[in-house]
Protein backbone atom coordinates (compact mmCIF):
# COMPACT_ATOMS: atom_id res chain seq x y z
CA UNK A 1 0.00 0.00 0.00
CA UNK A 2 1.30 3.44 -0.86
CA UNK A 3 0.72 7.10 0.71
CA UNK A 4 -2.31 7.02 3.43
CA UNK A 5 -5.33 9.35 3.37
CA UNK A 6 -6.21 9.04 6.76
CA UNK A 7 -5.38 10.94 9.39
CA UNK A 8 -5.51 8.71 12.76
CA UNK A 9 -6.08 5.41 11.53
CA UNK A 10 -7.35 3.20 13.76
CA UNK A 11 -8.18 -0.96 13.92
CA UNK A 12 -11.61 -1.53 12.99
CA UNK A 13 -13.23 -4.96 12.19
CA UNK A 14 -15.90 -5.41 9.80
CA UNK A 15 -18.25 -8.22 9.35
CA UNK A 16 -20.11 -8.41 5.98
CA UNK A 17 -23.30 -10.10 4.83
CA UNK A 18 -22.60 -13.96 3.87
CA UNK A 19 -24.26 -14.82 0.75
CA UNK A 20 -23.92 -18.23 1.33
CA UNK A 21 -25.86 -17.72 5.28
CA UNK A 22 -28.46 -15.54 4.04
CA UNK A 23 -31.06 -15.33 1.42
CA UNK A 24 -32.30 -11.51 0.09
CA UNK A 25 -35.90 -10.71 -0.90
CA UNK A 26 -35.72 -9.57 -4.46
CA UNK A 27 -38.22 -6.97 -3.74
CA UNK A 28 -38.09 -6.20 -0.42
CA UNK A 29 -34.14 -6.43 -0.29
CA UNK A 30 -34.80 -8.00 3.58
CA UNK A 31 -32.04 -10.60 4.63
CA UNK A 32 -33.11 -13.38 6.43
CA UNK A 33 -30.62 -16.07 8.14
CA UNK A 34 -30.41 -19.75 6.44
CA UNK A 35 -31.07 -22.47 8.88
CA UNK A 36 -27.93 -24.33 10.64
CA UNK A 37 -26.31 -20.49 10.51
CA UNK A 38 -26.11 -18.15 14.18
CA UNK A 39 -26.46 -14.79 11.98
CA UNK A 40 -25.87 -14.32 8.49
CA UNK A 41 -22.59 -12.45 8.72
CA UNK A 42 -18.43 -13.75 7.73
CA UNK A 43 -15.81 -13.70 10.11
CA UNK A 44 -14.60 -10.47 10.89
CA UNK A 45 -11.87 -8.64 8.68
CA UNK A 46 -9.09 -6.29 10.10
CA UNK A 47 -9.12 -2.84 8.49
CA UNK A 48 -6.89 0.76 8.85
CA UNK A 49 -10.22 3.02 9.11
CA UNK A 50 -10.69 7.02 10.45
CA UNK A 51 -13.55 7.20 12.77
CA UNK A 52 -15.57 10.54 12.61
CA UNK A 53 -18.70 10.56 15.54
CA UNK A 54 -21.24 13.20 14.03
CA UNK A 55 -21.58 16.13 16.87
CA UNK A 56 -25.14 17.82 17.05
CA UNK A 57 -24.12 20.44 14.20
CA UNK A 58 -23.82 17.49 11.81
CA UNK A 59 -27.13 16.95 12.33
CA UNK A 60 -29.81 17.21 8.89
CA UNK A 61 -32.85 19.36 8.95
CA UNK A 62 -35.95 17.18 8.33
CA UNK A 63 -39.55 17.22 8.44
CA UNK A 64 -39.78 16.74 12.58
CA UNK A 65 -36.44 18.51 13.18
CA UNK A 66 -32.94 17.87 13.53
CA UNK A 67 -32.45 14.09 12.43
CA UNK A 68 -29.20 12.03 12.32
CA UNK A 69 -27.80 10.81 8.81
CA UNK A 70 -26.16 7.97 11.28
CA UNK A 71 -23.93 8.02 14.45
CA UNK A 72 -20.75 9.08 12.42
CA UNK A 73 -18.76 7.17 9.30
CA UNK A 74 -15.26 5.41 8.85
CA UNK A 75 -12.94 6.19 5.98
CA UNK A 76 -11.29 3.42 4.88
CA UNK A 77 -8.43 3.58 1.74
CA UNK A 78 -9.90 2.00 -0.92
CA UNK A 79 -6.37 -0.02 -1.88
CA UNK A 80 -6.40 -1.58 1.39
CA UNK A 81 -10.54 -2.86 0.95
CA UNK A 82 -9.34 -4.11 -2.79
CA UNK A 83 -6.12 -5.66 -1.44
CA UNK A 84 -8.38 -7.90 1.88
CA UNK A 85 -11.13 -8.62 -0.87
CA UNK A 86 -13.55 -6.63 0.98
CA UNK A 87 -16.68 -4.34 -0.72
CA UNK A 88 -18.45 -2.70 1.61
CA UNK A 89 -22.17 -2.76 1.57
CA UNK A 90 -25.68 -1.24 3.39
CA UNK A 91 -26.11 -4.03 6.09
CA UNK A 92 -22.61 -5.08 6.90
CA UNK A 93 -21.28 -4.68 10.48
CA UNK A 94 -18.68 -2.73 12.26
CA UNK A 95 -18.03 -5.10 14.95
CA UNK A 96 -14.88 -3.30 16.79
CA UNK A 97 -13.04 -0.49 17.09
CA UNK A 98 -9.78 -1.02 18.78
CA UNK A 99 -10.24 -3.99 20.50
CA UNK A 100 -13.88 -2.36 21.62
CA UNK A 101 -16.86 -4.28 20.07
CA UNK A 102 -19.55 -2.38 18.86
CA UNK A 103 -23.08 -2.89 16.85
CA UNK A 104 -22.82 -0.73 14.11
CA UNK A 105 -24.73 -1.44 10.86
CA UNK A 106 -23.44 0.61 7.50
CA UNK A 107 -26.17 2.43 6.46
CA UNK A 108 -24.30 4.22 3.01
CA UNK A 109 -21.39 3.57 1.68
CA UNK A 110 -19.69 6.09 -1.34
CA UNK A 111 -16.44 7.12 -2.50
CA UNK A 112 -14.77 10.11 -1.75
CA UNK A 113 -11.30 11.49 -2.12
CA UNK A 114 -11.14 11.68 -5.62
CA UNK A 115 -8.33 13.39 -7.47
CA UNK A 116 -7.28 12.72 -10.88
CA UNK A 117 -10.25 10.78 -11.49
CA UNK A 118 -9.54 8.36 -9.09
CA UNK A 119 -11.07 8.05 -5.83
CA UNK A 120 -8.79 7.00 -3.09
CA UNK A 121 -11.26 6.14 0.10
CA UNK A 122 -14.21 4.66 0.85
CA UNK A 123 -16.72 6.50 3.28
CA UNK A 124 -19.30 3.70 5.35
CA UNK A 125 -21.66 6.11 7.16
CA UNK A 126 -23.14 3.88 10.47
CA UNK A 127 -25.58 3.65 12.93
CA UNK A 128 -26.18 1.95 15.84
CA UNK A 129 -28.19 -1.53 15.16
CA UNK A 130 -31.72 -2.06 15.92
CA UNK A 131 -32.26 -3.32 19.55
CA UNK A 132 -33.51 -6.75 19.56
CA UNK A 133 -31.54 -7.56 16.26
């Protein structure tokens, strides 16, 4: 991997929807869990990612007031998601964040840092899962 874009990188480990543990309603786009399978998720991957916690002023305007896009988003570099074989996706799971586990569900993921035409990290906007999931 060459020249970083992030700032404070930090360990964070990622879980992402199994294909082979899950089926996906073609309209719907709900997951639901295979039989013989816990949850529908792989084993957790190892990634280099800069947290960013949305503060109130990050907050969007909507119809009943200030609402959250999501508790905050990672940046991770997008040579170092190609290189572990990992796409990001709405539904995977942040699972830690140095060593401290968390229940974070991606809710977006886009590209950003582009320059040249190339875009050089991935942004995975999060929130905190749905109790009783």
């Amino acid at each position: 991997m060459g020249l970083s874009f992030l700032i404070h990188p930090v360990t964070v480990e990622v879980r992402q929807i199994d294909p082979e543990r899950v089926t996906r309603d073609a309209i719907t786009g709900d997951v639901t869990v295979k039989p013989g399978y816990e949850d529908g998720y792989g084993d957790p991957v190892a990634l280099q990612g800069q947290v960013h916690r949305y503060s109130e002023k990050e907050l969007s305007y909507g119809i009943g007031g200030l609402v959250p896009i999501g508790k905050g988003f990672v940046l991770f570099d997008r040579e170092e998601l190609e290189q572990a074989e990992v796409t990001l996706a709405t539904g995977d799971i942040i699972s830690s964040v140095e060593g401290v586990a968390k229940d974070f569900r991606i809710v977006d993921v886009s590209g950003t840092a582009t320059y040249g035409g190339q875009t050089y990290l991935v942004k995975a906007v999060y929130d905190e899962a749905p109790k009783g999931r």
